[in-house]
PDB file of N, CA and C in Angstrom:
ATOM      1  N   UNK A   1      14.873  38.212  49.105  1.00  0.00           N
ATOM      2  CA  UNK A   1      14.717  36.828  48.713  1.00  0.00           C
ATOM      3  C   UNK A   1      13.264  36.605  48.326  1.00  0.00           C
ATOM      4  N   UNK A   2      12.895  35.841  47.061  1.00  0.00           N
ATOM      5  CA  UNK A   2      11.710  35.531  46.884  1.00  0.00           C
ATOM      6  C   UNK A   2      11.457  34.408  47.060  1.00  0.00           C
ATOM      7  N   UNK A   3      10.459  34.728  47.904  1.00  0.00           N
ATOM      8  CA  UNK A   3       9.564  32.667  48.171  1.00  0.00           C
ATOM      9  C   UNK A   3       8.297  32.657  47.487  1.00  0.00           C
ATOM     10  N   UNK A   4       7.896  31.356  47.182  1.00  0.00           N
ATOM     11  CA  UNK A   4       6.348  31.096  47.094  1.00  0.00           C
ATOM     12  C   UNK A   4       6.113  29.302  47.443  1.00  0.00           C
ATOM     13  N   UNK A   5       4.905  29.347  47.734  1.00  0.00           N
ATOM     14  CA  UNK A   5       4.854  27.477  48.441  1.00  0.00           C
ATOM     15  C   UNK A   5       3.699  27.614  47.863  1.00  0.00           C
ATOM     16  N   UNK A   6       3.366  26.162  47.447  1.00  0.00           N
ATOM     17  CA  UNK A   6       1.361  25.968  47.198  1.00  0.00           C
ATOM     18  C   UNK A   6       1.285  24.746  47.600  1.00  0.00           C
ATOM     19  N   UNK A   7       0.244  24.329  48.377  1.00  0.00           N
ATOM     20  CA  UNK A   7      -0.200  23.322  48.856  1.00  0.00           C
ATOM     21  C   UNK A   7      -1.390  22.886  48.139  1.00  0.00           C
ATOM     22  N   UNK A   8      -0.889  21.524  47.692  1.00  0.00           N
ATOM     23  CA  UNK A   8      -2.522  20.947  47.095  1.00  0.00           C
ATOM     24  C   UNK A   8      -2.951  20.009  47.562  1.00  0.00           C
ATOM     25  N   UNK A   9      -4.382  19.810  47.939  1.00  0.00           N
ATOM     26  CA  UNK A   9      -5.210  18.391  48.017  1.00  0.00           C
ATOM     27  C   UNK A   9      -5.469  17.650  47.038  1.00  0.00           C
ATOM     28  N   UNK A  10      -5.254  17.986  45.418  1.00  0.00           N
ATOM     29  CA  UNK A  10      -6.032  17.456  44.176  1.00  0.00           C
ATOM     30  C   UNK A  10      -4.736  16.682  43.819  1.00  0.00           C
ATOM     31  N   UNK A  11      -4.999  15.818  42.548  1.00  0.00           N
ATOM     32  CA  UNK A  11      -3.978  15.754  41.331  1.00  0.00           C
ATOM     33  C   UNK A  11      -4.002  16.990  40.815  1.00  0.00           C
ATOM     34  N   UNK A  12      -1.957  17.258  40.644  1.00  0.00           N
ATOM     35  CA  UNK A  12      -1.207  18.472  39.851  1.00  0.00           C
ATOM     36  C   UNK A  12      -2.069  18.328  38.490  1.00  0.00           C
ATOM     37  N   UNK A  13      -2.978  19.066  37.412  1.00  0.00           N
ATOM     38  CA  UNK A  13      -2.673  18.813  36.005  1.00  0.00           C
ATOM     39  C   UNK A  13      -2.568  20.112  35.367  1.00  0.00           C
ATOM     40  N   UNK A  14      -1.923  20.204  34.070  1.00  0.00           N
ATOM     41  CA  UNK A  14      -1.892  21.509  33.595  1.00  0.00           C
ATOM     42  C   UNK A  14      -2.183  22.615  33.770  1.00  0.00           C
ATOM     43  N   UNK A  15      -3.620  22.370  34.126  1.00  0.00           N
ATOM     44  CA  UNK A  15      -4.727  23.771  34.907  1.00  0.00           C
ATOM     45  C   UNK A  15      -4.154  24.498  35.510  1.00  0.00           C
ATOM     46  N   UNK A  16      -3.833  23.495  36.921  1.00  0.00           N
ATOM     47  CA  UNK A  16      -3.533  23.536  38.460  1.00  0.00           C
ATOM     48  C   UNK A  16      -1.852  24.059  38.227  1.00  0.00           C
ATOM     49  N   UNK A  17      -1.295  23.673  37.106  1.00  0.00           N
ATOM     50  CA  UNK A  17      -0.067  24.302  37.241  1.00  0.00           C
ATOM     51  C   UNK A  17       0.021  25.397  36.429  1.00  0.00           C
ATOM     52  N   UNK A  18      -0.591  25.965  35.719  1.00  0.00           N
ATOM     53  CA  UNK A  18      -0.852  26.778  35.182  1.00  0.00           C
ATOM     54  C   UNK A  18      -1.427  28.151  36.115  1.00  0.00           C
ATOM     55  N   UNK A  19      -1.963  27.525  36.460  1.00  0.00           N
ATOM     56  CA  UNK A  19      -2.694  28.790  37.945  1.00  0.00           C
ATOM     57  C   UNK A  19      -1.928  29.032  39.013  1.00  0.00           C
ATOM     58  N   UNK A  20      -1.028  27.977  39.488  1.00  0.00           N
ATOM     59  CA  UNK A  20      -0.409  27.850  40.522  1.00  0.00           C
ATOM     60  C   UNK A  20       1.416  29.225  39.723  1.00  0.00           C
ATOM     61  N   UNK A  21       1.336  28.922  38.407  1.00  0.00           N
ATOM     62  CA  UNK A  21       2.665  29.816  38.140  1.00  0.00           C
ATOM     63  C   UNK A  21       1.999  31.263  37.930  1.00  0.00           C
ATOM     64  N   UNK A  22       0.703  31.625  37.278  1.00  0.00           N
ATOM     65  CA  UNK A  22       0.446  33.172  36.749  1.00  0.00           C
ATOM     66  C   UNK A  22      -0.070  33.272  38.386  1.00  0.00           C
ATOM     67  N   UNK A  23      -0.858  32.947  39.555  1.00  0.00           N
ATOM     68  CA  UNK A  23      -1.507  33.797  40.928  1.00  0.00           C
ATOM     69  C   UNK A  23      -0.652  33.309  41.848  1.00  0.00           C
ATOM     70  N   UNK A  24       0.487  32.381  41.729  1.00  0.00           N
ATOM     71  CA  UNK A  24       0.855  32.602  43.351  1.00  0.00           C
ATOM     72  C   UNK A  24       2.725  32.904  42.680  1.00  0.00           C
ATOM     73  N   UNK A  25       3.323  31.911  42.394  1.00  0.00           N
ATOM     74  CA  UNK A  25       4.788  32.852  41.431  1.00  0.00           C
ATOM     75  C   UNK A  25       5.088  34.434  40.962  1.00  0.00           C
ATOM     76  N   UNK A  26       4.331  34.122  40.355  1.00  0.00           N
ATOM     77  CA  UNK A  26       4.088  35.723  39.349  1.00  0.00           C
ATOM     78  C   UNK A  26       4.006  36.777  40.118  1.00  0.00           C
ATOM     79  N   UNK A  27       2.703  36.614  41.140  1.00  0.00           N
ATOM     80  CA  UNK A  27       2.275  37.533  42.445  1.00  0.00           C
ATOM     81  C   UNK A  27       3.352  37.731  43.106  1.00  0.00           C
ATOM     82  N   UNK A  28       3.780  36.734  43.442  1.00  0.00           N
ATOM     83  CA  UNK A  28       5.334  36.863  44.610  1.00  0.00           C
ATOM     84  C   UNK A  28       6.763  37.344  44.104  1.00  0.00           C
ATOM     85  N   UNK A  29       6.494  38.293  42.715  1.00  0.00           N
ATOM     86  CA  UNK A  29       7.455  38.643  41.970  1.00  0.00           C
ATOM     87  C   UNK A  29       8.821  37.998  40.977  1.00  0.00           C
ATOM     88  N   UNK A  30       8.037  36.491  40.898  1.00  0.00           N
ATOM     89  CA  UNK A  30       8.998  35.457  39.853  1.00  0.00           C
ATOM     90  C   UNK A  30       8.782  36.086  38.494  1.00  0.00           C
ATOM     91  N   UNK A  31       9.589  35.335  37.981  1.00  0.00           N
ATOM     92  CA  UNK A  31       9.605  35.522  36.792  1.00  0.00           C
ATOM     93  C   UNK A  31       9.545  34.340  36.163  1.00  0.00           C
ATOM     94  N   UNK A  32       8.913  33.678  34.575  1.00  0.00           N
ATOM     95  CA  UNK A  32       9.280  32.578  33.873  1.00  0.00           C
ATOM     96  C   UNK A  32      10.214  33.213  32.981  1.00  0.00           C
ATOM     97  N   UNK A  33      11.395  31.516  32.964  1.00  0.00           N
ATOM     98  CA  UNK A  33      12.002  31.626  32.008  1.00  0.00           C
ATOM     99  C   UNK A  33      12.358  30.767  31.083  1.00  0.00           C
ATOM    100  N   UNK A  34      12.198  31.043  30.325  1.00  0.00           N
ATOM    101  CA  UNK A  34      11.802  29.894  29.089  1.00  0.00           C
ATOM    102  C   UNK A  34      13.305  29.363  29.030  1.00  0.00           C
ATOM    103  N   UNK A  35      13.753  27.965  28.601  1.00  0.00           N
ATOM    104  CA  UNK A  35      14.804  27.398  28.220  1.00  0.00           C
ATOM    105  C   UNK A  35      15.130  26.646  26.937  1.00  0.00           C
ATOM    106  N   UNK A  36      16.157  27.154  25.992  1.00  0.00           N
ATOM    107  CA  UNK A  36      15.957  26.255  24.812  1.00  0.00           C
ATOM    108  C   UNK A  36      15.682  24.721  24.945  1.00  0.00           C
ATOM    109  N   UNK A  37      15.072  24.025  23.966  1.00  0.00           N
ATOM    110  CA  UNK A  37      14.837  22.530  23.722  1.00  0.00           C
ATOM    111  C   UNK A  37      16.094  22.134  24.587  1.00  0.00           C
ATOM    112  N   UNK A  38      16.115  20.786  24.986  1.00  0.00           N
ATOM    113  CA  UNK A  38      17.223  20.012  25.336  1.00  0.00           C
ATOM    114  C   UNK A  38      17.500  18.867  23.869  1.00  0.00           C
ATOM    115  N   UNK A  39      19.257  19.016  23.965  1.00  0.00           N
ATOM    116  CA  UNK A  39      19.381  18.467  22.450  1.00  0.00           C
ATOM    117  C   UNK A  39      20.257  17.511  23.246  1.00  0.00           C
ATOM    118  N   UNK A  40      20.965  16.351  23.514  1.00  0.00           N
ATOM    119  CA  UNK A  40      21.544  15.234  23.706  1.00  0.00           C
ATOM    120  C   UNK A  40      22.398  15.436  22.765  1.00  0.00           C
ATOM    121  N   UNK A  41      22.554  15.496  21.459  1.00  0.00           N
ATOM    122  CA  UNK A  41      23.778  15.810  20.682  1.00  0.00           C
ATOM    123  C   UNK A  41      24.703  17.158  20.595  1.00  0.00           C
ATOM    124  N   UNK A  42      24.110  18.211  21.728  1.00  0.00           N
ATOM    125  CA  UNK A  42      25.049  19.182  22.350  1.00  0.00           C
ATOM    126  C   UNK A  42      25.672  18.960  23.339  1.00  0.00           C
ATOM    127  N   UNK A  43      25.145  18.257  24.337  1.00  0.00           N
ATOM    128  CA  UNK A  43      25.894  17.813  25.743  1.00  0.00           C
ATOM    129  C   UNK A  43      27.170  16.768  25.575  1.00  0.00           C
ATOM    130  N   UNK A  44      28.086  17.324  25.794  1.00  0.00           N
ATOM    131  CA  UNK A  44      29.252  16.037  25.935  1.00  0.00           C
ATOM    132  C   UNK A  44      28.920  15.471  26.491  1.00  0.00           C
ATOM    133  N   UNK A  45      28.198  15.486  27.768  1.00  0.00           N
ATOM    134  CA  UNK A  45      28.467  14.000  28.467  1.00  0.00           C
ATOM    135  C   UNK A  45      27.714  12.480  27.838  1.00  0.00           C
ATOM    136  N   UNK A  46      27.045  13.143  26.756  1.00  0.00           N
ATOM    137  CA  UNK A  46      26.423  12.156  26.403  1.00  0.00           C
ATOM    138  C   UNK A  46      27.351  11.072  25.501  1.00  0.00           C
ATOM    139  N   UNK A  47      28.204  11.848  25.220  1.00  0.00           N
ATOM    140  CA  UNK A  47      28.836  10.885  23.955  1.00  0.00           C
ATOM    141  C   UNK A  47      30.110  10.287  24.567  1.00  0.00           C
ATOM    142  N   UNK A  48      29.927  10.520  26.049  1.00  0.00           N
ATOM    143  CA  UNK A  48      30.828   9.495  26.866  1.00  0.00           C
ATOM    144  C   UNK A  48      30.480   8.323  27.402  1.00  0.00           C
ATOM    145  N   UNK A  49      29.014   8.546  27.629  1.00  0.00           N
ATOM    146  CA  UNK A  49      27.888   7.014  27.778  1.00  0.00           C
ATOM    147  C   UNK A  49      28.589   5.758  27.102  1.00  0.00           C
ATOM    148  N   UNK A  50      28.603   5.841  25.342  1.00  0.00           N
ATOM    149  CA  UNK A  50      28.700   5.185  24.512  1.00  0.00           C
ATOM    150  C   UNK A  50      30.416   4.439  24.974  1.00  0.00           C
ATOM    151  N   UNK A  51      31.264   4.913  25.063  1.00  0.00           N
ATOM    152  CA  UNK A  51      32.979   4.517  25.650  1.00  0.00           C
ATOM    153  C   UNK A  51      32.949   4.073  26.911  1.00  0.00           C
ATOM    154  N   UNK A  52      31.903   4.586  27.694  1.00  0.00           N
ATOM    155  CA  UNK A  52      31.724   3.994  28.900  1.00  0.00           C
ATOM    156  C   UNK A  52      31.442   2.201  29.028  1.00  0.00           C
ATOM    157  N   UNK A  53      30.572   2.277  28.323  1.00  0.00           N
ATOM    158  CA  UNK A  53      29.868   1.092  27.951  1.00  0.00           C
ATOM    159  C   UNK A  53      30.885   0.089  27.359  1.00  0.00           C
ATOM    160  N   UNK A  54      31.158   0.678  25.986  1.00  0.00           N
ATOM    161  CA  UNK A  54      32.690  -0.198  25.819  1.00  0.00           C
ATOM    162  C   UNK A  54      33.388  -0.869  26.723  1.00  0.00           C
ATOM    163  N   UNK A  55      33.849   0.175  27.506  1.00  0.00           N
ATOM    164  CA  UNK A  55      35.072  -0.449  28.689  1.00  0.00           C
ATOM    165  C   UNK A  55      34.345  -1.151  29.783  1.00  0.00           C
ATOM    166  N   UNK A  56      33.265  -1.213  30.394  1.00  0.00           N
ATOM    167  CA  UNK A  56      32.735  -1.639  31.341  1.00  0.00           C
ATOM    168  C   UNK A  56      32.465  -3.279  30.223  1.00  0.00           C
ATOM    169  N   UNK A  57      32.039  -3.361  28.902  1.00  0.00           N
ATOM    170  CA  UNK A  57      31.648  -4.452  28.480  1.00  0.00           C
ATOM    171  C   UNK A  57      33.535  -5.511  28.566  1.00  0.00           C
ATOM    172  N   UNK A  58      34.492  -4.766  27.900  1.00  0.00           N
ATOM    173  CA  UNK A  58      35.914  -5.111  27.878  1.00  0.00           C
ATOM    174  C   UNK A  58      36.266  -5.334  29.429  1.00  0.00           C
ATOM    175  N   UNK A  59      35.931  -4.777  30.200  1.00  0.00           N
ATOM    176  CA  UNK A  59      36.884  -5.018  31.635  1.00  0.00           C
ATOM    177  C   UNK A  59      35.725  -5.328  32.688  1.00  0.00           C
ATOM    178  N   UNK A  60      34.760  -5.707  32.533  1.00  0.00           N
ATOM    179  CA  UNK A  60      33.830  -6.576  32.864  1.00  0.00           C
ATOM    180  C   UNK A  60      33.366  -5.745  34.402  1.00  0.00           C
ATOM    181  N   UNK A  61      33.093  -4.882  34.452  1.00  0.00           N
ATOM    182  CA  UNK A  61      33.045  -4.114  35.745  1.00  0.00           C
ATOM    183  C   UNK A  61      32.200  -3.081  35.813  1.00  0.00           C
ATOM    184  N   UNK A  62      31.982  -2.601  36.619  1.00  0.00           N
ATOM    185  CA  UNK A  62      30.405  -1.472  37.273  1.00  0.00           C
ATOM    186  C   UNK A  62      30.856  -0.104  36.563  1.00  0.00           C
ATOM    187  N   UNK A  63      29.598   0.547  35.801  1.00  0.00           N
ATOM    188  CA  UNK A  63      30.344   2.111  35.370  1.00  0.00           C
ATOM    189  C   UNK A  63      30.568   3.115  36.586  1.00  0.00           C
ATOM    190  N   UNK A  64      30.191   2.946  37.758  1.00  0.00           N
ATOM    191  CA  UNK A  64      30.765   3.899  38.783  1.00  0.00           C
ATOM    192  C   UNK A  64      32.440   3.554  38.884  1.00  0.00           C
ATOM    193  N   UNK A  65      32.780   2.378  38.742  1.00  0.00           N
ATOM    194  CA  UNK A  65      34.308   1.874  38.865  1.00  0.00           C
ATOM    195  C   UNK A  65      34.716   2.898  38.215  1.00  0.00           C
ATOM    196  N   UNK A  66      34.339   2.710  36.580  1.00  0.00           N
ATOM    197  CA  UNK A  66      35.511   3.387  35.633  1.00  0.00           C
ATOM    198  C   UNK A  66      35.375   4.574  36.053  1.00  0.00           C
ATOM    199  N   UNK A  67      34.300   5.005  36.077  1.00  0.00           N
ATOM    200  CA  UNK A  67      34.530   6.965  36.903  1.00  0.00           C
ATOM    201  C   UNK A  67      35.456   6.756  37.614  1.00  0.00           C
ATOM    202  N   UNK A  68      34.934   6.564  38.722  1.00  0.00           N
ATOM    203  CA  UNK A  68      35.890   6.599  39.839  1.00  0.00           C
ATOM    204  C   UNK A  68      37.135   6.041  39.875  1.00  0.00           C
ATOM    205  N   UNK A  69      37.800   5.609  39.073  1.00  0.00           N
ATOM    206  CA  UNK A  69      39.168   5.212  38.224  1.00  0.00           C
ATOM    207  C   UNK A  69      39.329   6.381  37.063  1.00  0.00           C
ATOM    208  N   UNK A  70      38.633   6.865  36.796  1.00  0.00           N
ATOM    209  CA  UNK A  70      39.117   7.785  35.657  1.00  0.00           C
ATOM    210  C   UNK A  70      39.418   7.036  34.472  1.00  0.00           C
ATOM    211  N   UNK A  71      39.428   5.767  34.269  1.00  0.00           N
ATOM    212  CA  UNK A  71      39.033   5.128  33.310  1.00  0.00           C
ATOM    213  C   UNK A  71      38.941   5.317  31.784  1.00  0.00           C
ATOM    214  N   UNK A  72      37.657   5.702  31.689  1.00  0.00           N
ATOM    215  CA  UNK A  72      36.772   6.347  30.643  1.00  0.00           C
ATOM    216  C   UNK A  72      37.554   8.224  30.464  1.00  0.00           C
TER     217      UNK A  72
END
């Protein structure tokens, strides 16, 4: 299992996280891994927001309802 912890007294900024991933991560045998962009027009769930909204505006009620009704 790999661990690593860093404790800071300062404000986090770029630097500090920058140093904190190549001498104490890196050292402790992590690895970075890069992740494509996040696109909102790949994720379905996004384009259920929009119907959500609909029905909560039509049936006048909380969007946890319609989840939790299956609703939507």
């Amino acid at each position: 299992m790999l661990f690593a912890i860093g404790l800071f007294d300062i404000n986090i900024n770029s630097d500090v996280f920058y140093a904190w991933v190549t001498e104490v991560l890196i050292d402790a045998g992590h690895m970075v891994e890069y992740l494509p962009t996040y696109s909102p027009d790949l994720n379905p769930i996004e384009h259920k927001w929009p119907q959500a909204k609909c029905k909560k505006r039509a049936l006048g009620c909380e969007t946890d309802i319609l989840f939790a009704l299956n609703i939507v």
